[in-house]
C-alpha atoms as a PDB file:
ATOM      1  CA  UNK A   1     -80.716  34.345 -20.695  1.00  0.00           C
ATOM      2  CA  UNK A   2     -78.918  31.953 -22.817  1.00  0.00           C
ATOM      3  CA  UNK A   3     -79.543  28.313 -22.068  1.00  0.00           C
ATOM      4  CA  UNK A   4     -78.595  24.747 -24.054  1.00  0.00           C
ATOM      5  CA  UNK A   5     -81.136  22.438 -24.631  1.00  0.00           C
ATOM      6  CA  UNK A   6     -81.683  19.623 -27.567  1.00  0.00           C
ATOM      7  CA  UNK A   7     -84.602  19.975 -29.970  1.00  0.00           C
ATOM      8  CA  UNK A   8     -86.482  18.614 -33.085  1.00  0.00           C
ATOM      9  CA  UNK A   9     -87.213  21.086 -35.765  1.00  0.00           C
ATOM     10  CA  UNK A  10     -91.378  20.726 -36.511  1.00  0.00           C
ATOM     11  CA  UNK A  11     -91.859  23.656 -38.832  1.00  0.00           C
ATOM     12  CA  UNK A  12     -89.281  26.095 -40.404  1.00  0.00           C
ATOM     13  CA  UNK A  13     -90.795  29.771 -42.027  1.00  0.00           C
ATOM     14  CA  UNK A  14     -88.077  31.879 -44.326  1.00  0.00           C
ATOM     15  CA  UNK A  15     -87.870  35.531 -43.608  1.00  0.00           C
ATOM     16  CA  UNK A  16     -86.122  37.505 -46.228  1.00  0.00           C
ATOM     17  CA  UNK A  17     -83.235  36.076 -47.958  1.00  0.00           C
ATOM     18  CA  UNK A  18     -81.169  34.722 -45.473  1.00  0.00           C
ATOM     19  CA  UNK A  19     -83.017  34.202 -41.921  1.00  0.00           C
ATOM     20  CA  UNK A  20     -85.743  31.943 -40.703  1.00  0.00           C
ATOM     21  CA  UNK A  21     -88.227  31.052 -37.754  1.00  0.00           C
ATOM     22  CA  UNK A  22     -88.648  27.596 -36.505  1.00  0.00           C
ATOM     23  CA  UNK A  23     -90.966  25.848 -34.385  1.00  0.00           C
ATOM     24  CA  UNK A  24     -89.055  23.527 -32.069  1.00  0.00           C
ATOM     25  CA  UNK A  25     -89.893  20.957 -29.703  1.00  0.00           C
ATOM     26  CA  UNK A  26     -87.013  20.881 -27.067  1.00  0.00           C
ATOM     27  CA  UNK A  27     -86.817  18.833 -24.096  1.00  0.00           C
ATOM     28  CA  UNK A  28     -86.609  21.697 -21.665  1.00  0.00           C
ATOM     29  CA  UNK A  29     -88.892  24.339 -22.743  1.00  0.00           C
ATOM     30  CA  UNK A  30     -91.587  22.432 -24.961  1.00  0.00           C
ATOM     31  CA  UNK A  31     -92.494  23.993 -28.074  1.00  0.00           C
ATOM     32  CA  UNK A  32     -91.077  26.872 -28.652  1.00  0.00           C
ATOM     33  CA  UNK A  33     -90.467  29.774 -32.249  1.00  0.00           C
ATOM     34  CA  UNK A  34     -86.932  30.575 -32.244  1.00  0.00           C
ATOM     35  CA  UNK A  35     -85.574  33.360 -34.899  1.00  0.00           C
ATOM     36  CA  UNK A  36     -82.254  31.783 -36.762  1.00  0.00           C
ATOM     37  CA  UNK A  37     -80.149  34.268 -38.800  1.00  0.00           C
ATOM     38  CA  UNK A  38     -77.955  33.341 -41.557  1.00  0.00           C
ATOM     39  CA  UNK A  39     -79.959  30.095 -41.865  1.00  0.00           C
ATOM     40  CA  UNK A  40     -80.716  29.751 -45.301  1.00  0.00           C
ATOM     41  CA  UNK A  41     -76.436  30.110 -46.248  1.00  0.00           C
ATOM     42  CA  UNK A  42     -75.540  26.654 -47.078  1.00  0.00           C
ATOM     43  CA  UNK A  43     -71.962  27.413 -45.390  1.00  0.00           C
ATOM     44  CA  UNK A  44     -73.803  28.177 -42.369  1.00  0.00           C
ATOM     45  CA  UNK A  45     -73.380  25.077 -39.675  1.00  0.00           C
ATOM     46  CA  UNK A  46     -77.391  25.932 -38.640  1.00  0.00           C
ATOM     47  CA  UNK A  47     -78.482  26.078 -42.323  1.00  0.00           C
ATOM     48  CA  UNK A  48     -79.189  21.999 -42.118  1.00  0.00           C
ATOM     49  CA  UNK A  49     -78.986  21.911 -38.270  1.00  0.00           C
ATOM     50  CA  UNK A  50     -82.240  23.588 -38.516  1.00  0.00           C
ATOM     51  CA  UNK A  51     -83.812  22.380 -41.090  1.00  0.00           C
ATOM     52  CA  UNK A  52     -87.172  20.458 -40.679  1.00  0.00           C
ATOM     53  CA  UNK A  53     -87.408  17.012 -38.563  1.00  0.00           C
ATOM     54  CA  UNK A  54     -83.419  18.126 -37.670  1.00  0.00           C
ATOM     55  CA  UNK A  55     -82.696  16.963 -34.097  1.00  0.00           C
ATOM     56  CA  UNK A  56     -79.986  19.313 -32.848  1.00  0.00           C
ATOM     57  CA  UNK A  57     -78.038  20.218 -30.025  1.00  0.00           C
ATOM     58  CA  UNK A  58     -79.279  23.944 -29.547  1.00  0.00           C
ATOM     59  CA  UNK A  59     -77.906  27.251 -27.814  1.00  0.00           C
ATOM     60  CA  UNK A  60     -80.692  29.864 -27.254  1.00  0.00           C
ATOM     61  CA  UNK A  61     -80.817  33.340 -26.160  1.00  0.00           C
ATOM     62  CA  UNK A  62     -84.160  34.294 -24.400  1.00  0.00           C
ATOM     63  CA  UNK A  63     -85.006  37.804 -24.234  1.00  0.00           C
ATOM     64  CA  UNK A  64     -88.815  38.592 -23.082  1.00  0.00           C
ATOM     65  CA  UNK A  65     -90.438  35.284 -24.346  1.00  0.00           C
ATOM     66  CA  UNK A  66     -88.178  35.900 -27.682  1.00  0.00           C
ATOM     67  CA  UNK A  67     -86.013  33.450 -28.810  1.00  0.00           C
ATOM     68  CA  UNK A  68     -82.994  32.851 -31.027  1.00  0.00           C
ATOM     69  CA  UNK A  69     -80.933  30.378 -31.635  1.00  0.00           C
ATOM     70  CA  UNK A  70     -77.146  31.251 -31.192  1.00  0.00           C
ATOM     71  CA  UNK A  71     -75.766  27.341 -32.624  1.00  0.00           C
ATOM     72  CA  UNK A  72     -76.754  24.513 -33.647  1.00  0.00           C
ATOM     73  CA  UNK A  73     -75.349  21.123 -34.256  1.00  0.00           C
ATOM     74  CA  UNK A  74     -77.356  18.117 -35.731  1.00  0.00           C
ATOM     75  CA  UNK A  75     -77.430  14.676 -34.145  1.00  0.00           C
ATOM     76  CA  UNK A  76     -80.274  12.650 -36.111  1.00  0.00           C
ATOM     77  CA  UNK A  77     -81.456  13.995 -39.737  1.00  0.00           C
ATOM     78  CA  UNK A  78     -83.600  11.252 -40.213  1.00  0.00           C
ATOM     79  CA  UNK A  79     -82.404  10.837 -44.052  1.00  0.00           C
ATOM     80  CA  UNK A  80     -84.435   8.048 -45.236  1.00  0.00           C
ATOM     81  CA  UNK A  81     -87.050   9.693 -44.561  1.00  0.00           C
ATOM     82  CA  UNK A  82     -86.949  11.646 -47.601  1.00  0.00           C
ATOM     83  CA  UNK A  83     -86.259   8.702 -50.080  1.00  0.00           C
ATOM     84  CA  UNK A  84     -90.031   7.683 -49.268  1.00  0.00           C
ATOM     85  CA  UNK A  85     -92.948   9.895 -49.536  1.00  0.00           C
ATOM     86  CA  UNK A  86     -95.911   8.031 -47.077  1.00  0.00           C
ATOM     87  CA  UNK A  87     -93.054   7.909 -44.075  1.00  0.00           C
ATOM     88  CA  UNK A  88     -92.202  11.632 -44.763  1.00  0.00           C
ATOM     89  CA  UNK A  89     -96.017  12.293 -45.066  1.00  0.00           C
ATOM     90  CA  UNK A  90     -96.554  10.460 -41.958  1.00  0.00           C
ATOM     91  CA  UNK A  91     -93.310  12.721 -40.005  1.00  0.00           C
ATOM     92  CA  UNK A  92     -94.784  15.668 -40.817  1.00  0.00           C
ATOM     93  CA  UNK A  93     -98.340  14.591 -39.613  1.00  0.00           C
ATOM     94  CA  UNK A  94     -96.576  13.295 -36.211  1.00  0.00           C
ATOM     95  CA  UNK A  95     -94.891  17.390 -36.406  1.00  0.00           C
ATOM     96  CA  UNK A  96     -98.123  18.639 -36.578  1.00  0.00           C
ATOM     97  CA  UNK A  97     -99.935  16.867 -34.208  1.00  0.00           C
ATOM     98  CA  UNK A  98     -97.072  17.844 -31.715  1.00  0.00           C
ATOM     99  CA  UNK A  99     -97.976  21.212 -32.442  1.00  0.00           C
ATOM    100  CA  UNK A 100    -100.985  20.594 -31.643  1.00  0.00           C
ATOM    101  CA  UNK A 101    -100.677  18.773 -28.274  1.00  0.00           C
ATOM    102  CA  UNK A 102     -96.779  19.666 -26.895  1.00  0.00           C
ATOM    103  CA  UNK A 103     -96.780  21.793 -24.477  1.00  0.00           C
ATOM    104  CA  UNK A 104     -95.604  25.598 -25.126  1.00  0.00           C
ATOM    105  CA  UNK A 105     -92.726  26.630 -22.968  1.00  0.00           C
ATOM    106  CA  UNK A 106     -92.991  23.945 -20.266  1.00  0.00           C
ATOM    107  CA  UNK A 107     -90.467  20.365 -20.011  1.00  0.00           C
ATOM    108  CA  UNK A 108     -91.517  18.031 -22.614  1.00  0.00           C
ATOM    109  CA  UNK A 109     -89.355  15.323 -22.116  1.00  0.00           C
ATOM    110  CA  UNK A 110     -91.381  12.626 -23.041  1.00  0.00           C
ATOM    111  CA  UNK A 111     -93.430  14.508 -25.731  1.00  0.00           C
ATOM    112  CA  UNK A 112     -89.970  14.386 -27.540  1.00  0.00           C
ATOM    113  CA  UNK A 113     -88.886  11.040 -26.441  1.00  0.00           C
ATOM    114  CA  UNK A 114     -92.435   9.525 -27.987  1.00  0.00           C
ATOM    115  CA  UNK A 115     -91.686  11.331 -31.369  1.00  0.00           C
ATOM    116  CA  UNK A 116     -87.630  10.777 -31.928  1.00  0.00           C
ATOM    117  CA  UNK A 117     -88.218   7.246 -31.273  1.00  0.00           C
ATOM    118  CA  UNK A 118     -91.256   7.115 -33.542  1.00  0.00           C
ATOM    119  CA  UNK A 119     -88.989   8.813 -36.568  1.00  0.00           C
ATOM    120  CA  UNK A 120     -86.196   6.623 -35.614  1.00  0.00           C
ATOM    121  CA  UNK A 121     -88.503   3.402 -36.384  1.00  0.00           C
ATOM    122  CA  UNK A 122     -90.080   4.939 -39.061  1.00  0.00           C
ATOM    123  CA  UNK A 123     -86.532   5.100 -40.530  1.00  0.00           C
ATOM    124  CA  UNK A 124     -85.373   1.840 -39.299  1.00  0.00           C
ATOM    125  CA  UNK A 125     -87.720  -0.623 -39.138  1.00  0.00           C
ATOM    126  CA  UNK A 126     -90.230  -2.510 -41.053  1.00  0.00           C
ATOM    127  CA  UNK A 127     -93.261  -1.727 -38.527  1.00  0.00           C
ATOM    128  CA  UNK A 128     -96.137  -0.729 -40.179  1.00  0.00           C
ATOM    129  CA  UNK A 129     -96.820   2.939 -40.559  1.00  0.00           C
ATOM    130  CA  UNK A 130    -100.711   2.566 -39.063  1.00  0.00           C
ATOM    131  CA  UNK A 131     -99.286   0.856 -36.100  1.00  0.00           C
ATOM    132  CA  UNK A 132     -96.995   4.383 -35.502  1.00  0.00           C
ATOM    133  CA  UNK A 133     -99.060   6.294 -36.484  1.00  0.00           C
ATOM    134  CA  UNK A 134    -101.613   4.750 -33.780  1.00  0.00           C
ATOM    135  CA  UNK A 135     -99.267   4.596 -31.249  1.00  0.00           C
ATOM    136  CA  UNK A 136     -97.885   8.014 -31.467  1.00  0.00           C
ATOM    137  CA  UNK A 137    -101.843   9.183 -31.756  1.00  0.00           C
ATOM    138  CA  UNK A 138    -103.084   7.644 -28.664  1.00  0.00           C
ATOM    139  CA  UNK A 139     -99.673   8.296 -26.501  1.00  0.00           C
ATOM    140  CA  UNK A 140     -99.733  12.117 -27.314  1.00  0.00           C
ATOM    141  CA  UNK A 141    -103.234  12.356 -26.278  1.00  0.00           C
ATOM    142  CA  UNK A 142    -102.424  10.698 -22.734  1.00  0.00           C
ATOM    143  CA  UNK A 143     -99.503  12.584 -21.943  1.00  0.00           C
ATOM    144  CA  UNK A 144    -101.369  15.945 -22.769  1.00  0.00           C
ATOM    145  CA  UNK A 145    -104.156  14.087 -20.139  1.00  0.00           C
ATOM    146  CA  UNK A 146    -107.123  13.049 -22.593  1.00  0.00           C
ATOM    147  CA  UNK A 147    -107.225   9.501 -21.032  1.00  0.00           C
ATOM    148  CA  UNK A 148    -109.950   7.709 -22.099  1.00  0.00           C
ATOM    149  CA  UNK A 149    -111.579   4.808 -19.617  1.00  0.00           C
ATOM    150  CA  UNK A 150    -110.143   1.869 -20.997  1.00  0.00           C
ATOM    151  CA  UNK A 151    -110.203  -0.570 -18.360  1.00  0.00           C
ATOM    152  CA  UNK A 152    -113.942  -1.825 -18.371  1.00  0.00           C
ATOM    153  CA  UNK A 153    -117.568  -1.903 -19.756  1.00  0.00           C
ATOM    154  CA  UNK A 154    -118.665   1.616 -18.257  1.00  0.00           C
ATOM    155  CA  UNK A 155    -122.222   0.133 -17.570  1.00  0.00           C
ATOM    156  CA  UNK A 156    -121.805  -3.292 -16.188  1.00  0.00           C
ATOM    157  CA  UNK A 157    -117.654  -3.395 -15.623  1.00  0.00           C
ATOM    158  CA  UNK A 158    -117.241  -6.182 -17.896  1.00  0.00           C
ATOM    159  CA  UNK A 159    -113.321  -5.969 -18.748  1.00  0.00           C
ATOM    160  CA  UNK A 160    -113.543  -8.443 -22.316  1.00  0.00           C
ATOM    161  CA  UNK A 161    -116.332  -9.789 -23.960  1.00  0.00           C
ATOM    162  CA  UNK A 162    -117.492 -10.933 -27.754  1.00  0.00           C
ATOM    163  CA  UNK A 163    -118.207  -7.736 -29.050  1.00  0.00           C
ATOM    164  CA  UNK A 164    -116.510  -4.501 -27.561  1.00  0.00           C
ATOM    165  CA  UNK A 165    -118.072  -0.739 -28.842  1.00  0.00           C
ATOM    166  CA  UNK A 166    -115.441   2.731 -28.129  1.00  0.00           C
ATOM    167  CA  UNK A 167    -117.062   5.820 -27.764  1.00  0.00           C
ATOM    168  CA  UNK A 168    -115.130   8.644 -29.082  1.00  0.00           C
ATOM    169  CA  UNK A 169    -116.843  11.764 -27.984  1.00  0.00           C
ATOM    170  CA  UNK A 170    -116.497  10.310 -24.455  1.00  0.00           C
ATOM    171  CA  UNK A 171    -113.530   8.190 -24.550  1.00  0.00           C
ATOM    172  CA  UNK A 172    -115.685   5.520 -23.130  1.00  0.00           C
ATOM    173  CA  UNK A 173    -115.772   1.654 -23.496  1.00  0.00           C
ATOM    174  CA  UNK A 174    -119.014  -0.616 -23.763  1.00  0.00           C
ATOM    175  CA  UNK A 175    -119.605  -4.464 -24.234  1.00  0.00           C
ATOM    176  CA  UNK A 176    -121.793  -4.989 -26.948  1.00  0.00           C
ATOM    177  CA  UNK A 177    -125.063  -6.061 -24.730  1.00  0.00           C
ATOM    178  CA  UNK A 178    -124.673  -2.555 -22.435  1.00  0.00           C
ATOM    179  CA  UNK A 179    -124.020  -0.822 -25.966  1.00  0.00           C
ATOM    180  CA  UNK A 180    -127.083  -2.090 -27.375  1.00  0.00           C
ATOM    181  CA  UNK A 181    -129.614  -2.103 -24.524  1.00  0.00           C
ATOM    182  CA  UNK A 182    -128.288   1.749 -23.568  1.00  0.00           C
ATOM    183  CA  UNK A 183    -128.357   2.958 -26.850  1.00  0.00           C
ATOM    184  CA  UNK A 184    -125.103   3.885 -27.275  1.00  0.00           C
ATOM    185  CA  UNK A 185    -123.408   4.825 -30.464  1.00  0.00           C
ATOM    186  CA  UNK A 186    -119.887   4.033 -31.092  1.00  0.00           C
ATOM    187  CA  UNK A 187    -117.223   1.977 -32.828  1.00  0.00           C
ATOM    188  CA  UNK A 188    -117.208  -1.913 -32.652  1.00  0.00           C
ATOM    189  CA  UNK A 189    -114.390  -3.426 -32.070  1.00  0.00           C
ATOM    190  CA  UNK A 190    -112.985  -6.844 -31.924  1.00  0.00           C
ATOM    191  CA  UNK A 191    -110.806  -7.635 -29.307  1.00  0.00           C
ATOM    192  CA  UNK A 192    -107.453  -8.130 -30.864  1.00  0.00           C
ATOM    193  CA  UNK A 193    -107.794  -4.044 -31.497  1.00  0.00           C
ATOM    194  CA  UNK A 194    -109.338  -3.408 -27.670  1.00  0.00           C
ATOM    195  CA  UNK A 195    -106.245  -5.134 -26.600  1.00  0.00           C
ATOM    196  CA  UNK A 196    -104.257  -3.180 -28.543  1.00  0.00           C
ATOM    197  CA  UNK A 197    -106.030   0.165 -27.827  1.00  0.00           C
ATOM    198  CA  UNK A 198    -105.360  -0.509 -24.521  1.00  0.00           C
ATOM    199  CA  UNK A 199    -101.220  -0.806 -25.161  1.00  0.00           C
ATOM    200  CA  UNK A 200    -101.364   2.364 -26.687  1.00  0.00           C
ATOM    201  CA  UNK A 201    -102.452   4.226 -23.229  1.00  0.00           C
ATOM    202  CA  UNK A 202    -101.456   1.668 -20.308  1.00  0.00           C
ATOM    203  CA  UNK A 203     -98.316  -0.050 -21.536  1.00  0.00           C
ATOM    204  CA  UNK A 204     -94.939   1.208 -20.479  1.00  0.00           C
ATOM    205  CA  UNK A 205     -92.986   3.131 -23.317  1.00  0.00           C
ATOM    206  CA  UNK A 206     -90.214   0.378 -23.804  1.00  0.00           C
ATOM    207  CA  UNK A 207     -92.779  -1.532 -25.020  1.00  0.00           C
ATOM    208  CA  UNK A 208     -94.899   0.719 -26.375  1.00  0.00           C
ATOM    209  CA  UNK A 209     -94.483  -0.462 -30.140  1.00  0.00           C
ATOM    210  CA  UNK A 210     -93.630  -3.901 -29.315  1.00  0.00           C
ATOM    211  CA  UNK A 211     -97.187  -5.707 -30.619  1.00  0.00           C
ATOM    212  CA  UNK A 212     -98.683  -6.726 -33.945  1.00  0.00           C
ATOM    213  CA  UNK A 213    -102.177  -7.235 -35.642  1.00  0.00           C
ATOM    214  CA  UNK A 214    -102.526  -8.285 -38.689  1.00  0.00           C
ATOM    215  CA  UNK A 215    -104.026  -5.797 -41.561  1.00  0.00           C
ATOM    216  CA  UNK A 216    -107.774  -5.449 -41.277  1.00  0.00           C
ATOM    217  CA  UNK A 217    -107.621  -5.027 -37.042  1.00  0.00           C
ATOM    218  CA  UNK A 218    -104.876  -2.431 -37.646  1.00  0.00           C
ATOM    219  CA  UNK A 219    -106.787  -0.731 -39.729  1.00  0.00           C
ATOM    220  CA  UNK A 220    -109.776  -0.713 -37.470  1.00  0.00           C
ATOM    221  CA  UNK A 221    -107.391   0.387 -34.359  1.00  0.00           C
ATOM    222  CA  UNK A 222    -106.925   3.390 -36.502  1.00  0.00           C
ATOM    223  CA  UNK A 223    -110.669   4.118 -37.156  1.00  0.00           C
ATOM    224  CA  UNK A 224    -110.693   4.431 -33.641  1.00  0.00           C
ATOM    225  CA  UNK A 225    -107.221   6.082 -32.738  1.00  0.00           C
ATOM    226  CA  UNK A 226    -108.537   9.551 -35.467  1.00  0.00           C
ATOM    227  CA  UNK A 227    -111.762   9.571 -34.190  1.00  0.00           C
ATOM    228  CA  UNK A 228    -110.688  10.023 -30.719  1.00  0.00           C
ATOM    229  CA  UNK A 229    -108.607  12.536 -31.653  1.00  0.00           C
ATOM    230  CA  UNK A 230    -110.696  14.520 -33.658  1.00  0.00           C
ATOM    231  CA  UNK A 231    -113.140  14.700 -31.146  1.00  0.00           C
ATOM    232  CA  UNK A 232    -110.426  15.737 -28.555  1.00  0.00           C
ATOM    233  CA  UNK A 233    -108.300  18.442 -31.193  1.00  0.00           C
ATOM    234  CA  UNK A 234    -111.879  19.295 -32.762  1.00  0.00           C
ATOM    235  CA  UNK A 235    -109.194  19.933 -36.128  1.00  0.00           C
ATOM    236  CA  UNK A 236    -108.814  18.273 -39.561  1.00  0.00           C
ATOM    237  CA  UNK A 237    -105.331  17.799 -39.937  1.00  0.00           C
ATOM    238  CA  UNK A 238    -103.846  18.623 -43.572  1.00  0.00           C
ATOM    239  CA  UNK A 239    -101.145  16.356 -43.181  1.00  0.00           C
ATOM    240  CA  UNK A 240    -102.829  13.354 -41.699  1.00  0.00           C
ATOM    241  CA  UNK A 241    -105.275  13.929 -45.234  1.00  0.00           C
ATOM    242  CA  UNK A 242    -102.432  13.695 -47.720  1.00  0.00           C
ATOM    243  CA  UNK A 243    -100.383  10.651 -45.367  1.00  0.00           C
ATOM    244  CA  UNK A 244    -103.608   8.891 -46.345  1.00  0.00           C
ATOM    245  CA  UNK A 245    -103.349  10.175 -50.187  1.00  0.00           C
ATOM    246  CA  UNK A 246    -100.284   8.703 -50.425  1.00  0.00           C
ATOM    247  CA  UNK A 247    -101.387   5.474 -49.042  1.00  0.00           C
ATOM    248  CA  UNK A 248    -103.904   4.639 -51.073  1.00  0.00           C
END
């Protein structure tokens, strides 16, 4: 079956001197491994149509849960990206984490919407990596349906107090008094970053990267963000270690 479908390269493999395998994310089929031959000849039109964090225009064949890719044509290379090495570190965390959570083989749509637009703002814009990287973090996780309960105090409904406390190994929120009298171990949290947490999950994706917080809160939102997903993904994530390398 040969089908058309666009795609962002996540991960490329070389096999022998001339082919490769790549892990896609497409739009209509998720995350898929596609075989390209002839990738790796720089007169080829797939050699940098294919090449990693390459969003292309694809024609596939599918033959028994095999795929290859026919031709490809780029439409965003994300260039700048390689002139700086914390925004490519922090790409290539963002491909790995949609390895992680994409769906295989199913419409992704919005998985790839949430990531193009996060590497287009990368490139573009002057938004702070953490609040991208946060964004992108908690988003994933609700579309693949790890919602945490956001809207209250899970003892005594409370929706904003003084002192706030997130609970990543059950995605649960607590006011500070219910926290302390329950014995409950978590994350504080000031409310600036609850607020914030709270865009991440609930706010539409227009405006999902529309807000601010100044340095220290930013940080704290992503205290929170990588615990969640650690306890979710139970996985250390290589590239997410040496984005924060690079940081430093």
């Amino acid at each position: 079956m040969k089908f058309k479908t666009n795609g962002l390269i996540l991960k490329e493999q070389s096999i022998g001197e001339q082919d490769k395998i790549v892990t896609v994310l497409t739009a209509s089929h998720g995350v898929i491994r596609a075989f390209v031959r002839r990738a790796k000849n720089i007169k080829s039109p797939k050699c940098a149509s294919t090449g990693l964090l390459c969003y292309s225009q694809l024609s596939l064949f599918e033959n028994k849960g095999t795929y290859t890719i026919d031709e490809a044509q780029s439409i965003e290379m994300f260039i700048k990206l390689r002139n700086d090495v914390i925004k490519m570190s922090l790409a290539q965390y963002f491909c790995e984490l949609s390895l992680t959570l994409c769906p295989k083989e199913s419409e992704s749509s919005d998985y790839l919407r949430l990531i193009l637009n996060a590497l287009h703002l990368l490139c573009n814009s002057d938004k702070d990596p953490l609040l991208l990287k946060a964004c992108v973090e908690m988003r994933l996780l609700g579309l693949s349906g790890y919602m945490p309960d956001l809207i209250m105090c899970d003892s005594c409904g409370e929706y904003e107090t003084a002192n706030m406390m997130f609970v990543p190994k059950t995605g649960k929120l607590f006011c500070g008094d219910c926290a302390f009298k329950n014995g409950v171990h978590g994350i504080p949290a000031t409310n600036s970053v609850i607020t914030a947490l709270r865009h991440t999950f609930y706010q539409d994706f227009e405006k999902l990267f529309s807000f601010s917080l100044k340095r220290e809160s930013l940080i704290q939102l992503n205290v929170i963000t990588e615990s969640y997903l650690s306890c979710i993904t139970e996985k250390d994530f290589l590239t997410l270690q040496f984005f924060k390398m690079m940081s430093e």
